[in-house]
C-alpha atoms as a PDB file:
ATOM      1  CA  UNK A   1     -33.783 -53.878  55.363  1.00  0.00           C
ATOM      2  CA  UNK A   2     -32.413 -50.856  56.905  1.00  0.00           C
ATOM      3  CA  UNK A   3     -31.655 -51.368  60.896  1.00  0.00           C
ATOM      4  CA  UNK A   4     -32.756 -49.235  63.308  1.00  0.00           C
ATOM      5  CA  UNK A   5     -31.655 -48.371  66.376  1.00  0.00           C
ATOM      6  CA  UNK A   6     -34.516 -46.136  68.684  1.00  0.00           C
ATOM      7  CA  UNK A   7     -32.788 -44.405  71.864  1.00  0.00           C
ATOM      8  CA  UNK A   8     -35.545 -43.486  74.648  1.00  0.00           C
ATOM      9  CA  UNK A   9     -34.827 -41.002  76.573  1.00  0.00           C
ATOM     10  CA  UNK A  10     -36.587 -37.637  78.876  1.00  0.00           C
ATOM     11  CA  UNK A  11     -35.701 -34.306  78.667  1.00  0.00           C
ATOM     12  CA  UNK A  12     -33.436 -33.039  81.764  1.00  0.00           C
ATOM     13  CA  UNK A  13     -31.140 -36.190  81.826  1.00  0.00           C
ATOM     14  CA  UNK A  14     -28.043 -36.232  81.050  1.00  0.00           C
ATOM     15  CA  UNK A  15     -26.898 -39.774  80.473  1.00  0.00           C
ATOM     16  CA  UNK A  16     -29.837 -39.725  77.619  1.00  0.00           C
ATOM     17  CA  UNK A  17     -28.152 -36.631  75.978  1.00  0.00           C
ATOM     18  CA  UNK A  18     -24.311 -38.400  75.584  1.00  0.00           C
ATOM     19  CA  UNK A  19     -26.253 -41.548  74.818  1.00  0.00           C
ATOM     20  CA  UNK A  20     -27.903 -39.703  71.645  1.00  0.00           C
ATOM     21  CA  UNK A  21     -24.708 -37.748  70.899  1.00  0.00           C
ATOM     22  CA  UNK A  22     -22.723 -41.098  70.792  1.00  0.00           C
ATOM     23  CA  UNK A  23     -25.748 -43.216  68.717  1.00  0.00           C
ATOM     24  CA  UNK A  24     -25.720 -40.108  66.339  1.00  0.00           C
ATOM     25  CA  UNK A  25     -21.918 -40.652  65.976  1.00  0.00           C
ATOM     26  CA  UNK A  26     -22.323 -44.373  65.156  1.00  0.00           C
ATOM     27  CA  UNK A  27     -25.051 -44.166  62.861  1.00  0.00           C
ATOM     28  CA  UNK A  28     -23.769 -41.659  60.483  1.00  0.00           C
ATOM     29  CA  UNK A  29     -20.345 -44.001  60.579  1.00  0.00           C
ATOM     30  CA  UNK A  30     -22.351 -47.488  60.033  1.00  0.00           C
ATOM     31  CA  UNK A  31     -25.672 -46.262  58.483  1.00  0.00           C
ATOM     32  CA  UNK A  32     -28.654 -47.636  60.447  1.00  0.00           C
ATOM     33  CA  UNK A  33     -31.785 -45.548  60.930  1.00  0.00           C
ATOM     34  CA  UNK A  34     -31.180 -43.359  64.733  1.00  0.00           C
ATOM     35  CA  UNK A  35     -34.468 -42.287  66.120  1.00  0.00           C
ATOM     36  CA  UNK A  36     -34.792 -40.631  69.347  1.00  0.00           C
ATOM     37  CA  UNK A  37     -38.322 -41.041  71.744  1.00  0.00           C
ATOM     38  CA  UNK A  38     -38.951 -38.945  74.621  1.00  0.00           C
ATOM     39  CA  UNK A  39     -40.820 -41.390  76.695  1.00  0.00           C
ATOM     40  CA  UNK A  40     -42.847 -38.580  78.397  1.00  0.00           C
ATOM     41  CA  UNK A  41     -43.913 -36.696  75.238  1.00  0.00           C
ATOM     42  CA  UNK A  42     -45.089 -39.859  74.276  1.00  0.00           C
ATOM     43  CA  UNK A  43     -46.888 -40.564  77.127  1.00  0.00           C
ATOM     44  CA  UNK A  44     -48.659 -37.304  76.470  1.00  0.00           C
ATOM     45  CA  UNK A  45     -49.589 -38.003  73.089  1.00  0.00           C
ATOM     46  CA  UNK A  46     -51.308 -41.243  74.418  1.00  0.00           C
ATOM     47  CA  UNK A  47     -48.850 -43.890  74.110  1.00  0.00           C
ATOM     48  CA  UNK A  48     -47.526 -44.555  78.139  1.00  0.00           C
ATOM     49  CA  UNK A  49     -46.078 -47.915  77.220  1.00  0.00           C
ATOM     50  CA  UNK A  50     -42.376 -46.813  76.576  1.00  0.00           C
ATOM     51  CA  UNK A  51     -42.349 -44.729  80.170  1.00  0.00           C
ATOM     52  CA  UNK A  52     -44.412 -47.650  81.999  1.00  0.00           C
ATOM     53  CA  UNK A  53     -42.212 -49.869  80.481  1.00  0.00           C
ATOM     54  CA  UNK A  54     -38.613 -48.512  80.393  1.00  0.00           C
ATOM     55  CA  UNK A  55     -39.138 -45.039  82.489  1.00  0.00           C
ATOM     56  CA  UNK A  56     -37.095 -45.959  85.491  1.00  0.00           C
ATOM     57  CA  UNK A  57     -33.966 -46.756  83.492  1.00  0.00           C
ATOM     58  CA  UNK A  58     -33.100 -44.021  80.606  1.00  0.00           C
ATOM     59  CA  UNK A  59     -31.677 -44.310  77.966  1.00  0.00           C
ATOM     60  CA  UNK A  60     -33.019 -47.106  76.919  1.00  0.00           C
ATOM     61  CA  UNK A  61     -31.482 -48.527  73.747  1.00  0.00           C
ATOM     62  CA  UNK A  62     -33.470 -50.841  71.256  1.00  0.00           C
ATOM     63  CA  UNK A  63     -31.879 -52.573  68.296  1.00  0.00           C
ATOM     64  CA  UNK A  64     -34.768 -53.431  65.665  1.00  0.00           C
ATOM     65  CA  UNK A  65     -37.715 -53.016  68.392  1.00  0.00           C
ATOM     66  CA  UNK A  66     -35.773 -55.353  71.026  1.00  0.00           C
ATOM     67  CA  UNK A  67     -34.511 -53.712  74.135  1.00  0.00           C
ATOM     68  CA  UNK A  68     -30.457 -53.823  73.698  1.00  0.00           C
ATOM     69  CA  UNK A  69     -29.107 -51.543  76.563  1.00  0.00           C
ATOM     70  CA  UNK A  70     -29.668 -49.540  79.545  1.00  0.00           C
ATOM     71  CA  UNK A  71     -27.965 -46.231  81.616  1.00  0.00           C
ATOM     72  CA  UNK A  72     -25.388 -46.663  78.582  1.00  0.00           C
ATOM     73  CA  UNK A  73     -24.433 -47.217  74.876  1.00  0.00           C
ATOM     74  CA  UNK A  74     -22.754 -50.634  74.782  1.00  0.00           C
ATOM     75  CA  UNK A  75     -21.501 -50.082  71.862  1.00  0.00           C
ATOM     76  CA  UNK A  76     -18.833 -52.753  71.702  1.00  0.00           C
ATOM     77  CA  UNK A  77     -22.288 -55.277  71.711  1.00  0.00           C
ATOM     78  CA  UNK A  78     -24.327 -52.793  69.594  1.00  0.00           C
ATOM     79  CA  UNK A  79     -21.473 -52.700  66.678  1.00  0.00           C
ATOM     80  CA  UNK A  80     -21.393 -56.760  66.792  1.00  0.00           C
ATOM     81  CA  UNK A  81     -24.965 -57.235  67.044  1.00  0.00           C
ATOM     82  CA  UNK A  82     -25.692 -54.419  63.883  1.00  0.00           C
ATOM     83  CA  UNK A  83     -23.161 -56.594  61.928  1.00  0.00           C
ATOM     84  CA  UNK A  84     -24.081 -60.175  62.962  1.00  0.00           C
ATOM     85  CA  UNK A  85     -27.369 -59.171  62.146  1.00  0.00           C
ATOM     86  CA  UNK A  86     -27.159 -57.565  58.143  1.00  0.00           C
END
């Protein structure tokens, strides 16, 4: 099973853009599936649960569904937990 790592984030916020440059980075090194969420075009498309949920704290990381990180990559955790994990 591929892994996959999901980044929510909002347009206009800075921390979410050097989050999804430095995921982007990692995944094309280690090979797990990067996708990126805006939590408020999502919202708009009828799904609020990602910006009720995790709105007040982008980026939001989630390894495999589960929230992993907040406000920053931790990738030190994220590269043991993608290889504990395989």
């Amino acid at each position: 099973m591929d892994r996959q790592v999901q980044l929510l984030t909002r347009q206009g916020c800075p921390m979410c853009a050097a989050a999804a440059s430095q995921l982007a980075a990692m995944a094309a090194e280690l090979g797990f599936d990067l996708v990126v969420t805006d939590v408020d075009e999502a919202a708009a498309a009828g799904q609020p649960a990602l910006r009720a949920e995790f709105g007040d704290r982008l980026p939001v990381v989630l390894l495999d569904g589960a929230e992993h990180s907040y406000w920053e990559v931790d990738e030190p955790r994220l590269r043991a937990d993608l290889q504990r994990r395989t």
